[in-house]
C-alpha atoms as a PDB file:
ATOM      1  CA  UNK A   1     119.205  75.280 104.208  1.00  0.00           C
ATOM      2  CA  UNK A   2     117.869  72.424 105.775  1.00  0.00           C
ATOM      3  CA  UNK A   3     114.154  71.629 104.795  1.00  0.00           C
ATOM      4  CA  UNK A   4     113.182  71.752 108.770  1.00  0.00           C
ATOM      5  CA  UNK A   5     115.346  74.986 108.984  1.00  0.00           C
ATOM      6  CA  UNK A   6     112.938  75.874 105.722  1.00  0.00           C
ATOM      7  CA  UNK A   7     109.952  75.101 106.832  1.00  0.00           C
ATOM      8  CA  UNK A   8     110.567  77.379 110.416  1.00  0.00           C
ATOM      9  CA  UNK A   9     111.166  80.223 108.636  1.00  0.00           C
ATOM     10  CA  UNK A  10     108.092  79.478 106.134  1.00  0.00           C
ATOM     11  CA  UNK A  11     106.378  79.214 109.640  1.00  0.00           C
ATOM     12  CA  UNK A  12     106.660  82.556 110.692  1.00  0.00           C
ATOM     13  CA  UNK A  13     105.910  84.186 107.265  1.00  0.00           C
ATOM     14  CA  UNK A  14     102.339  82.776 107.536  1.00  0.00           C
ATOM     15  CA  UNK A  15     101.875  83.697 111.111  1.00  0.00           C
ATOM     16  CA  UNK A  16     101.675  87.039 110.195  1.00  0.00           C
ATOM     17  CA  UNK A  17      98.368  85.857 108.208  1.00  0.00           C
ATOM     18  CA  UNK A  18      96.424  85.008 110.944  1.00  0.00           C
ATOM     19  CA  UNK A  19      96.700  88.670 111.900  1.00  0.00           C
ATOM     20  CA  UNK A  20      94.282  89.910 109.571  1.00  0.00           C
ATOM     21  CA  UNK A  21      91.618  87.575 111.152  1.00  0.00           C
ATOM     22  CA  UNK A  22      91.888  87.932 114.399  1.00  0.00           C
ATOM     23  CA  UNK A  23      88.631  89.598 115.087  1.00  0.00           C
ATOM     24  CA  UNK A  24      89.033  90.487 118.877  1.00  0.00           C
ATOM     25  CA  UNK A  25      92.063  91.857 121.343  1.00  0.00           C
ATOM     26  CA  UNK A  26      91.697  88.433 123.327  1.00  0.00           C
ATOM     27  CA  UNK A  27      92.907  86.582 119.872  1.00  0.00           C
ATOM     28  CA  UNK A  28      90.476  83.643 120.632  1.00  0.00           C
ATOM     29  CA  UNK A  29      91.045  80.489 118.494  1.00  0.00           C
ATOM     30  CA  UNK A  30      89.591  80.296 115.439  1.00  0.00           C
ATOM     31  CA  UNK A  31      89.568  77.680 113.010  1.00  0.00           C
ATOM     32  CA  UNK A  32      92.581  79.917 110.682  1.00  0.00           C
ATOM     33  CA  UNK A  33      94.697  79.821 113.915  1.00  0.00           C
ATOM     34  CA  UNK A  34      94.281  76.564 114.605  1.00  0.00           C
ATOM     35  CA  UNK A  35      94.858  75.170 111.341  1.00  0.00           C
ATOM     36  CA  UNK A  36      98.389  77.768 111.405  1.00  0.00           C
ATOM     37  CA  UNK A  37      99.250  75.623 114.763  1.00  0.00           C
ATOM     38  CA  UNK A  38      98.814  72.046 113.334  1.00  0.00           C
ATOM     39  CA  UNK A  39     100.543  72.897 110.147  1.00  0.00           C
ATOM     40  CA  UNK A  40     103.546  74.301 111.861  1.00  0.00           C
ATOM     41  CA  UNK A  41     103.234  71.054 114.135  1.00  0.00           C
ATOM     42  CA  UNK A  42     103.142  67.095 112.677  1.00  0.00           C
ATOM     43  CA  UNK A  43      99.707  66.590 112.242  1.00  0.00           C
ATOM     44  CA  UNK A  44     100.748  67.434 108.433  1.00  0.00           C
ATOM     45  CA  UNK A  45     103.252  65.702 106.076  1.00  0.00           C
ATOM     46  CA  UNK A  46     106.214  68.163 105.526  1.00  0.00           C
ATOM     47  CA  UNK A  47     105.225  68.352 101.700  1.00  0.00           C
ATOM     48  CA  UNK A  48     101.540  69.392 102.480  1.00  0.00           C
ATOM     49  CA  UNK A  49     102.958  71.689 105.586  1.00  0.00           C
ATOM     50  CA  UNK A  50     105.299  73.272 102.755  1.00  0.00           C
ATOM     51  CA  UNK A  51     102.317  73.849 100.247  1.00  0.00           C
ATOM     52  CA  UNK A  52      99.933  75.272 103.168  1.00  0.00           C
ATOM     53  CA  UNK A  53     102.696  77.739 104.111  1.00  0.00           C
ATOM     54  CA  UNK A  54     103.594  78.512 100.998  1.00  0.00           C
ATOM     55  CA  UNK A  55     100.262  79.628  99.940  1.00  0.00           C
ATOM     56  CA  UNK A  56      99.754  81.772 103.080  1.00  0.00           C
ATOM     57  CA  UNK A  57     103.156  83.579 101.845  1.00  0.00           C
ATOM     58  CA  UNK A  58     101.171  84.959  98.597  1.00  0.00           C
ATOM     59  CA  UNK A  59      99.516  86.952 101.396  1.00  0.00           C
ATOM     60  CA  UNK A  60     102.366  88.745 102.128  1.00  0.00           C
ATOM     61  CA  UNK A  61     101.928  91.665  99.675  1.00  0.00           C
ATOM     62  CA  UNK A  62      98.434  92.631 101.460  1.00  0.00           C
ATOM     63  CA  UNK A  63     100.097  92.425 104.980  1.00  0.00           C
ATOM     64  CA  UNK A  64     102.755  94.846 103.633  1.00  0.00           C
ATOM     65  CA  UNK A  65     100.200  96.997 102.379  1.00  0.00           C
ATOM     66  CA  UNK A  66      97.280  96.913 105.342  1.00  0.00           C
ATOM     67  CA  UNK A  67      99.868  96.924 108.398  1.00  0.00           C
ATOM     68  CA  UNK A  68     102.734  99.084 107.284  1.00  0.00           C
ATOM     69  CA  UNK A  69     103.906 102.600 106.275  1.00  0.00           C
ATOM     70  CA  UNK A  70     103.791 101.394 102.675  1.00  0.00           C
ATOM     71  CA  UNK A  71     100.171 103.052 101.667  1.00  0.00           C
ATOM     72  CA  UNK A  72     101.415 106.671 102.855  1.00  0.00           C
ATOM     73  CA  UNK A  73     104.509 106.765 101.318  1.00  0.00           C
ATOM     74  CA  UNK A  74     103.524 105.318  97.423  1.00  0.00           C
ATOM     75  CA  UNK A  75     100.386 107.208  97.866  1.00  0.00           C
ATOM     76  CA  UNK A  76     102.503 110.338  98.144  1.00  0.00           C
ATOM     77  CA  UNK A  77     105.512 109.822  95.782  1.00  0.00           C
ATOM     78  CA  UNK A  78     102.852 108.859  93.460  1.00  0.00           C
ATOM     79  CA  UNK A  79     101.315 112.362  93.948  1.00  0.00           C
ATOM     80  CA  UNK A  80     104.469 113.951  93.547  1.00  0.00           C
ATOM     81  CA  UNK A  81     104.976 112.557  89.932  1.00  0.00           C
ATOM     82  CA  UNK A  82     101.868 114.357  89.467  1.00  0.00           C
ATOM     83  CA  UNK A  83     102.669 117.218  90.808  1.00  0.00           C
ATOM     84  CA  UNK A  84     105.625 118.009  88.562  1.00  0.00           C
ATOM     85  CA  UNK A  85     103.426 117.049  85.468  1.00  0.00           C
ATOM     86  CA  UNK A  86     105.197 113.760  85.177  1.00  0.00           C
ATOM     87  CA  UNK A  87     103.568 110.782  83.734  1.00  0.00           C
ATOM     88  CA  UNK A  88     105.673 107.864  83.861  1.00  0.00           C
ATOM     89  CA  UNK A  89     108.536 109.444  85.162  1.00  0.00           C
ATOM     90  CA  UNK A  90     110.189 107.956  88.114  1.00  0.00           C
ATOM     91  CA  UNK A  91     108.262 104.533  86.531  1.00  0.00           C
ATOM     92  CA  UNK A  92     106.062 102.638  89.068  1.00  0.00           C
ATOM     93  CA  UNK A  93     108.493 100.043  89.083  1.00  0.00           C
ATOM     94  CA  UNK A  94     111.155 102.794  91.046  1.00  0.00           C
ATOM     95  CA  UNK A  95     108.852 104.360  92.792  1.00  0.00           C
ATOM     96  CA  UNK A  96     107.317 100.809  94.281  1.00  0.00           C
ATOM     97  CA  UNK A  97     111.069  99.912  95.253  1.00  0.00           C
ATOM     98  CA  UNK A  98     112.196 103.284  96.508  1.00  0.00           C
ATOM     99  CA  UNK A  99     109.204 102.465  98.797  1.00  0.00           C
ATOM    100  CA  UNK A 100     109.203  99.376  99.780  1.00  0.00           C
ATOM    101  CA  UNK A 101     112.646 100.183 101.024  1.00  0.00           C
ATOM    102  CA  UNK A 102     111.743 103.450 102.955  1.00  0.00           C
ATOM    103  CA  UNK A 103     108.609 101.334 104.172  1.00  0.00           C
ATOM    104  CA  UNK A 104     111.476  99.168 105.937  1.00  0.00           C
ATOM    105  CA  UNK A 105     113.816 101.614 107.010  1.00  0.00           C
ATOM    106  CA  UNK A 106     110.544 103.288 109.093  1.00  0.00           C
ATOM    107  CA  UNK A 107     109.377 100.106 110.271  1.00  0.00           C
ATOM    108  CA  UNK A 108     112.659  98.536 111.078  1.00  0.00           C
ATOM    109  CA  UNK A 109     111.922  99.521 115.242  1.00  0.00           C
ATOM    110  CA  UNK A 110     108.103  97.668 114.811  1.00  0.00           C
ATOM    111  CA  UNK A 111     109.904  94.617 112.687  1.00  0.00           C
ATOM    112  CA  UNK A 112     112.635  94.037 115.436  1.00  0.00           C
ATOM    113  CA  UNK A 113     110.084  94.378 118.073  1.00  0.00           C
ATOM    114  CA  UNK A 114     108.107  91.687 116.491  1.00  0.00           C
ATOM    115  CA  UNK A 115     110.601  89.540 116.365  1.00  0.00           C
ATOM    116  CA  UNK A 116     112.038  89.546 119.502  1.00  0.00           C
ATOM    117  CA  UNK A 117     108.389  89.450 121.010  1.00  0.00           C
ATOM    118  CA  UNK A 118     107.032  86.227 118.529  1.00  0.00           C
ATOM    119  CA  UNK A 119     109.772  84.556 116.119  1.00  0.00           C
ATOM    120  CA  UNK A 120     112.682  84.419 118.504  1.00  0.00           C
ATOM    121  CA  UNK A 121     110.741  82.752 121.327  1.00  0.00           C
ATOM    122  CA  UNK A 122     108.830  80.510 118.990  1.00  0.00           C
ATOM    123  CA  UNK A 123     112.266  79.568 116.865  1.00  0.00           C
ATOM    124  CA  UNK A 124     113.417  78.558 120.468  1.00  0.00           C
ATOM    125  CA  UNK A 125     110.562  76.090 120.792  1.00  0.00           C
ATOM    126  CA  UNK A 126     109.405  78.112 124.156  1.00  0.00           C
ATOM    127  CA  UNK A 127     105.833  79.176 122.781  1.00  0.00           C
ATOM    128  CA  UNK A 128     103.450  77.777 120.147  1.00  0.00           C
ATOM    129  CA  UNK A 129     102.299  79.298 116.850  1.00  0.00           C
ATOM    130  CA  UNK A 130      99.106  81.000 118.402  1.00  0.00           C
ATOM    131  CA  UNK A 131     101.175  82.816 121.149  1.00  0.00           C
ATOM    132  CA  UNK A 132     103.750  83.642 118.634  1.00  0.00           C
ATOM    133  CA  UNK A 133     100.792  85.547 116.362  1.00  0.00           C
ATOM    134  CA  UNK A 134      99.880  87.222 119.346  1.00  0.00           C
ATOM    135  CA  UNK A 135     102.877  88.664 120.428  1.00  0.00           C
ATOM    136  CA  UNK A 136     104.485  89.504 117.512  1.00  0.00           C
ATOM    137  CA  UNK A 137     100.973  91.467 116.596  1.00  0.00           C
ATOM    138  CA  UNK A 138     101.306  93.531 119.538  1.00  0.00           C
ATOM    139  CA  UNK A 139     104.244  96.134 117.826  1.00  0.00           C
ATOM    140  CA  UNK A 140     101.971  96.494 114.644  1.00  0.00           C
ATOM    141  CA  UNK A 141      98.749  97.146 116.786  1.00  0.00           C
ATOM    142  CA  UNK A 142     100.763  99.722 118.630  1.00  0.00           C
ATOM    143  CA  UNK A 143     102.245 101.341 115.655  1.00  0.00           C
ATOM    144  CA  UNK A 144      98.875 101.336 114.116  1.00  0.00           C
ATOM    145  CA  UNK A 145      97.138 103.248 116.720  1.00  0.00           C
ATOM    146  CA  UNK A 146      99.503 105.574 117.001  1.00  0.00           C
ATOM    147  CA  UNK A 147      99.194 106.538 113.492  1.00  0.00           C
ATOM    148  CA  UNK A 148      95.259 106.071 113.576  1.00  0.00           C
ATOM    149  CA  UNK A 149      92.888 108.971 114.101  1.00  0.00           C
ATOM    150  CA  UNK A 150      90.362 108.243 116.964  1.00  0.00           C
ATOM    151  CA  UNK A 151      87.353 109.792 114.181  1.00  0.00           C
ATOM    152  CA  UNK A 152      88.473 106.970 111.368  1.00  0.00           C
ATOM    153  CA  UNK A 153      88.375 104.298 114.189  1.00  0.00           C
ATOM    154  CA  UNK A 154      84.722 105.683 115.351  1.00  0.00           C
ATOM    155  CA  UNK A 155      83.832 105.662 111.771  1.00  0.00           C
ATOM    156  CA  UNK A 156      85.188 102.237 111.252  1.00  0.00           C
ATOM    157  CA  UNK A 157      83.480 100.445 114.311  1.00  0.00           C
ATOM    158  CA  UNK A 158      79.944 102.257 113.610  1.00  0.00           C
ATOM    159  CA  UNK A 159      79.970 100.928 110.447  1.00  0.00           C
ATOM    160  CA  UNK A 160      80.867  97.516 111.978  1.00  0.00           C
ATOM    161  CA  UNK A 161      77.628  98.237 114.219  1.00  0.00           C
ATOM    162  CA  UNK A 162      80.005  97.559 117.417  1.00  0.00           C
ATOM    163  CA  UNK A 163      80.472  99.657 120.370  1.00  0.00           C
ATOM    164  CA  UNK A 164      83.341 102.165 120.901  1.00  0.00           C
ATOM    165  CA  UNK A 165      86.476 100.532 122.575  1.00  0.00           C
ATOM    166  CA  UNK A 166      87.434 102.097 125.791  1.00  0.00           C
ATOM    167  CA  UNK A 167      91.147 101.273 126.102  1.00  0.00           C
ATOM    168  CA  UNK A 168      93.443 100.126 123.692  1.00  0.00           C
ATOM    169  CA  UNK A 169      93.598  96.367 124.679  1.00  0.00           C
ATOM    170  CA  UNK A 170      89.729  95.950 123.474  1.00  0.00           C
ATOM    171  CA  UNK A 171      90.630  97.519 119.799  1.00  0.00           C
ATOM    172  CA  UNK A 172      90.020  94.833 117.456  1.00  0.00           C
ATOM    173  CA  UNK A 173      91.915  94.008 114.033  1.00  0.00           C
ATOM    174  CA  UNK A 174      89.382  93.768 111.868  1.00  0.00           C
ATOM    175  CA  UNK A 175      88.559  97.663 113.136  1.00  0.00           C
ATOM    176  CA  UNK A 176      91.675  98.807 113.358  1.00  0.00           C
ATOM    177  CA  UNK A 177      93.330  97.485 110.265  1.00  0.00           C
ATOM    178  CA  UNK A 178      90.754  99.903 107.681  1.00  0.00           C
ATOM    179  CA  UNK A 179      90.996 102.889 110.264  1.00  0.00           C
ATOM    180  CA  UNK A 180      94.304 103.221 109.999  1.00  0.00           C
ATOM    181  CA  UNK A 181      94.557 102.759 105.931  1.00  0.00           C
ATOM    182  CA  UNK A 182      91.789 105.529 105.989  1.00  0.00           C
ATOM    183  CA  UNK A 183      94.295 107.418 108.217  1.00  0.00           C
ATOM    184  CA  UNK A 184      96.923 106.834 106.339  1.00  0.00           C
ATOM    185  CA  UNK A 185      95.068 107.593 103.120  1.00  0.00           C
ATOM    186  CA  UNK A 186      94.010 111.014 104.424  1.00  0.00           C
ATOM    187  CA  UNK A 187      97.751 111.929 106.005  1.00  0.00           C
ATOM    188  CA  UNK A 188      99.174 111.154 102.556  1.00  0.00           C
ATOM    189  CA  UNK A 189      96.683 113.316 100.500  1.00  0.00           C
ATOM    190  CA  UNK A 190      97.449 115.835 103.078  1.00  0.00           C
ATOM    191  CA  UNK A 191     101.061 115.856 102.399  1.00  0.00           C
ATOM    192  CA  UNK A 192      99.860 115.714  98.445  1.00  0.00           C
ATOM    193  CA  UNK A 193      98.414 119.152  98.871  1.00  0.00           C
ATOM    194  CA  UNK A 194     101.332 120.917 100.441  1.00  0.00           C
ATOM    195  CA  UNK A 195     103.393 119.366  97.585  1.00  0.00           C
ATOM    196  CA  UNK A 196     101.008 120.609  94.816  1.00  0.00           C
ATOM    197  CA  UNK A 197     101.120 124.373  96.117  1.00  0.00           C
ATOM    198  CA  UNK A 198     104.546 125.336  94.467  1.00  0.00           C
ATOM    199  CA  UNK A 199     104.347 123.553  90.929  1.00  0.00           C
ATOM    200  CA  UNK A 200     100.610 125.226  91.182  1.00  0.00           C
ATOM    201  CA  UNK A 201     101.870 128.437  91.579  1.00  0.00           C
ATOM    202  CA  UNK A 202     104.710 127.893  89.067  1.00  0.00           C
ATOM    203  CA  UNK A 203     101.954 126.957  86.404  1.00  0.00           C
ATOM    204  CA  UNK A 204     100.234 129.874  86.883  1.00  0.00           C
ATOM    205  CA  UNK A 205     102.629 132.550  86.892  1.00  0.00           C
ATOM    206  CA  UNK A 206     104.284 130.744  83.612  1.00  0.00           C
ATOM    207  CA  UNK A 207     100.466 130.643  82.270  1.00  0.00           C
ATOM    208  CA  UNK A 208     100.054 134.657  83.373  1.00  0.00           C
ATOM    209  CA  UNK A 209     103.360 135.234  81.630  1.00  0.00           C
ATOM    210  CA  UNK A 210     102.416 133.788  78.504  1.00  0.00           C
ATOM    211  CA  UNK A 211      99.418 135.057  77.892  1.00  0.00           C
ATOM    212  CA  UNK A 212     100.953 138.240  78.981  1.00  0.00           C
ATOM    213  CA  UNK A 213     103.236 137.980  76.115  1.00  0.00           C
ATOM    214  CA  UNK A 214     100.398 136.766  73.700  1.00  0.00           C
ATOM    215  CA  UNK A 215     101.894 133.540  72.521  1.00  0.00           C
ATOM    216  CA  UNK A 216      98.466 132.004  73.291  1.00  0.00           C
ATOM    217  CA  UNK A 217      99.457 128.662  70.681  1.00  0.00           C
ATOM    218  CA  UNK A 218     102.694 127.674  73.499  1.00  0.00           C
ATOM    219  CA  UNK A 219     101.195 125.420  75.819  1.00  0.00           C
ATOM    220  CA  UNK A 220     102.268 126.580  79.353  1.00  0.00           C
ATOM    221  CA  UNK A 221     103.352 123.247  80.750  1.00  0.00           C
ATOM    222  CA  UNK A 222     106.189 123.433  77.907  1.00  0.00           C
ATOM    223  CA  UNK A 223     107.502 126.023  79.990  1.00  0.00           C
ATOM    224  CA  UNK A 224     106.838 125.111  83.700  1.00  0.00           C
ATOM    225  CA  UNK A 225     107.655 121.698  82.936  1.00  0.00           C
ATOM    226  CA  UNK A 226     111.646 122.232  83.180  1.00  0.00           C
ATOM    227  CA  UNK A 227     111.301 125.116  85.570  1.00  0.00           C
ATOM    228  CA  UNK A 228     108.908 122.722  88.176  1.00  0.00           C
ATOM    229  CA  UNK A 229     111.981 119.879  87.954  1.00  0.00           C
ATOM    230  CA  UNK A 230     114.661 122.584  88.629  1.00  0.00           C
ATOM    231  CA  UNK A 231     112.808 124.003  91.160  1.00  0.00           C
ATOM    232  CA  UNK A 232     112.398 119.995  92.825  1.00  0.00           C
ATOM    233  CA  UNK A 233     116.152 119.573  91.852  1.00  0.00           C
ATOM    234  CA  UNK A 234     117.564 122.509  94.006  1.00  0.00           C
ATOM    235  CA  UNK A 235     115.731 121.913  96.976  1.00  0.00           C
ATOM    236  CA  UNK A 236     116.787 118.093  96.320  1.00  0.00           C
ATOM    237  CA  UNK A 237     113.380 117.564  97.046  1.00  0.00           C
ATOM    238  CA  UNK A 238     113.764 113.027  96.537  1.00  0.00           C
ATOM    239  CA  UNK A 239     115.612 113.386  99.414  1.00  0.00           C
ATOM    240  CA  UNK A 240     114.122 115.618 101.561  1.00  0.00           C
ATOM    241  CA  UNK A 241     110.654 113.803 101.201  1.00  0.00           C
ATOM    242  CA  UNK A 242     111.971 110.553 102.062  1.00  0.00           C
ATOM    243  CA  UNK A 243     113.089 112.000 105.305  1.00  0.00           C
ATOM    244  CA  UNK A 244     110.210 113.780 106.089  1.00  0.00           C
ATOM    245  CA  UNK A 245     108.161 110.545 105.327  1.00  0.00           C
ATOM    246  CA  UNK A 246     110.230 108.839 107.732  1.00  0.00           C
ATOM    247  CA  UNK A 247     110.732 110.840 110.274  1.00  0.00           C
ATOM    248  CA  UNK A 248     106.751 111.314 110.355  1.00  0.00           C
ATOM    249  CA  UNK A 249     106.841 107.994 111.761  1.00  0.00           C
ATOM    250  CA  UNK A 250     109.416 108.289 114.552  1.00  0.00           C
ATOM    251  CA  UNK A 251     108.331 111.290 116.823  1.00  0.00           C
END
């Protein structure tokens, strides 16, 4: 790849940075944006353009994490290793993957959006960096107030002392951004509960039986242990979370 080809692409990684700091709808220039727009332009050497961009990148794994799907669904398959008694078992390294990959396959529609709104226009020379921010913002704002209750963004801008927005257009980042991780925080822990209900019940009819039977010394979860994974095996219950996670994003 050439290094201007390179340096494009490294371009549009960062741009989504300047989303997190964009305090207002209007995006107003700030000194973040501006200094996004000179190093994408030749006020910078292409080595010190490539270092500036390349630090922004390191950013990427809190953009994934504040303006994606990604919070609900590791928050829940995490609780779901729980839930059968599991410790370690899917490892956090599988369960991270298998969710970064379903955080994709829900996003894919805001992702293409975005890039047909910001990158392909900007790629094409026809807007600069700040419009490009802007627009390709506007799919992830949209996603993110659909999936944002209107009590966590009340919550969120009293504590910011501001007043209440009255249409979407006047929501700002730095507002929405923590309402909907709150959101998504409480939607996950909701699905967490549902989940828990079965193995619950399956530990304490296995603890009833046992004590029941008087072998008081057998630790119930010896038991339920097997019985809670065949249970999640029949149902092939991997599966039929990751659609319902996914499919909680498209209707």
């Amino acid at each position: 790849m050439r290094p201007s080809s390179r340096t494009r692409y490294l371009v549009w990684g960062a741009l989504g940075l300047a989303a997190l700091f964009l305090p207002t709808a209007g995006w107003c220039a700030d000194p973040i944006q501006d200094a996004i727009a000179r190093a994408s332009g030749e006020d910078y050497s292409p080595i010190l353009r490539s270092f500036l961009l390349l630090s922004l990148l390191s950013f990427i794994p809190l953009m994934v994490i504040a303006l994606t799907s990604f919070t609900r669904i590791i928050v829940v398959l995490s609780l779901v290793r729980n839930a059968l008694g599991l410790q370690q078992t899917p490892p956090n390294s599988v369960l991270i993957t298998l969710a970064m990959f379903l955080t994709l396959f829900s996003m894919n529609p805001v992702f293409q959006s975005a890039k047909q709104a910001g990158l392909d226009p900007y790629l094409r020379k026809e807007i600069p960096a700040q419009t490009a921010v802007a627009r390709a913002f506007e799919p992830f704002k949209l996603f993110m107030i659909r999936q944002t209750r209107e009590e966590d963004l009340s919550a969120v801008v009293s504590m910011a002392k501001m007043t209440l927005p009255k249409s979407v257009d006047e929501v700002g980042a730095l507002q929405l951004i923590p309402a909907f991780m709150l959101s998504e925080l409480r939607t996950a822990f909701q699905i967490g509960f549902v989940i828990f209900l079965p193995f619950l019940l399956i530990d304490l009819v296995v603890a009833a039986i046992l004590m029941a039977l008087g072998m008081i010394m057998l630790p119930p979860t010896t038991i339920s242990l097997p019985l809670k994974i065949l249970l999640f095996l029949l149902i092939n219950g991997w599966t039929l979370l990751a659609q319902a996670l996914i499919s909680g994003y498209h209707t």
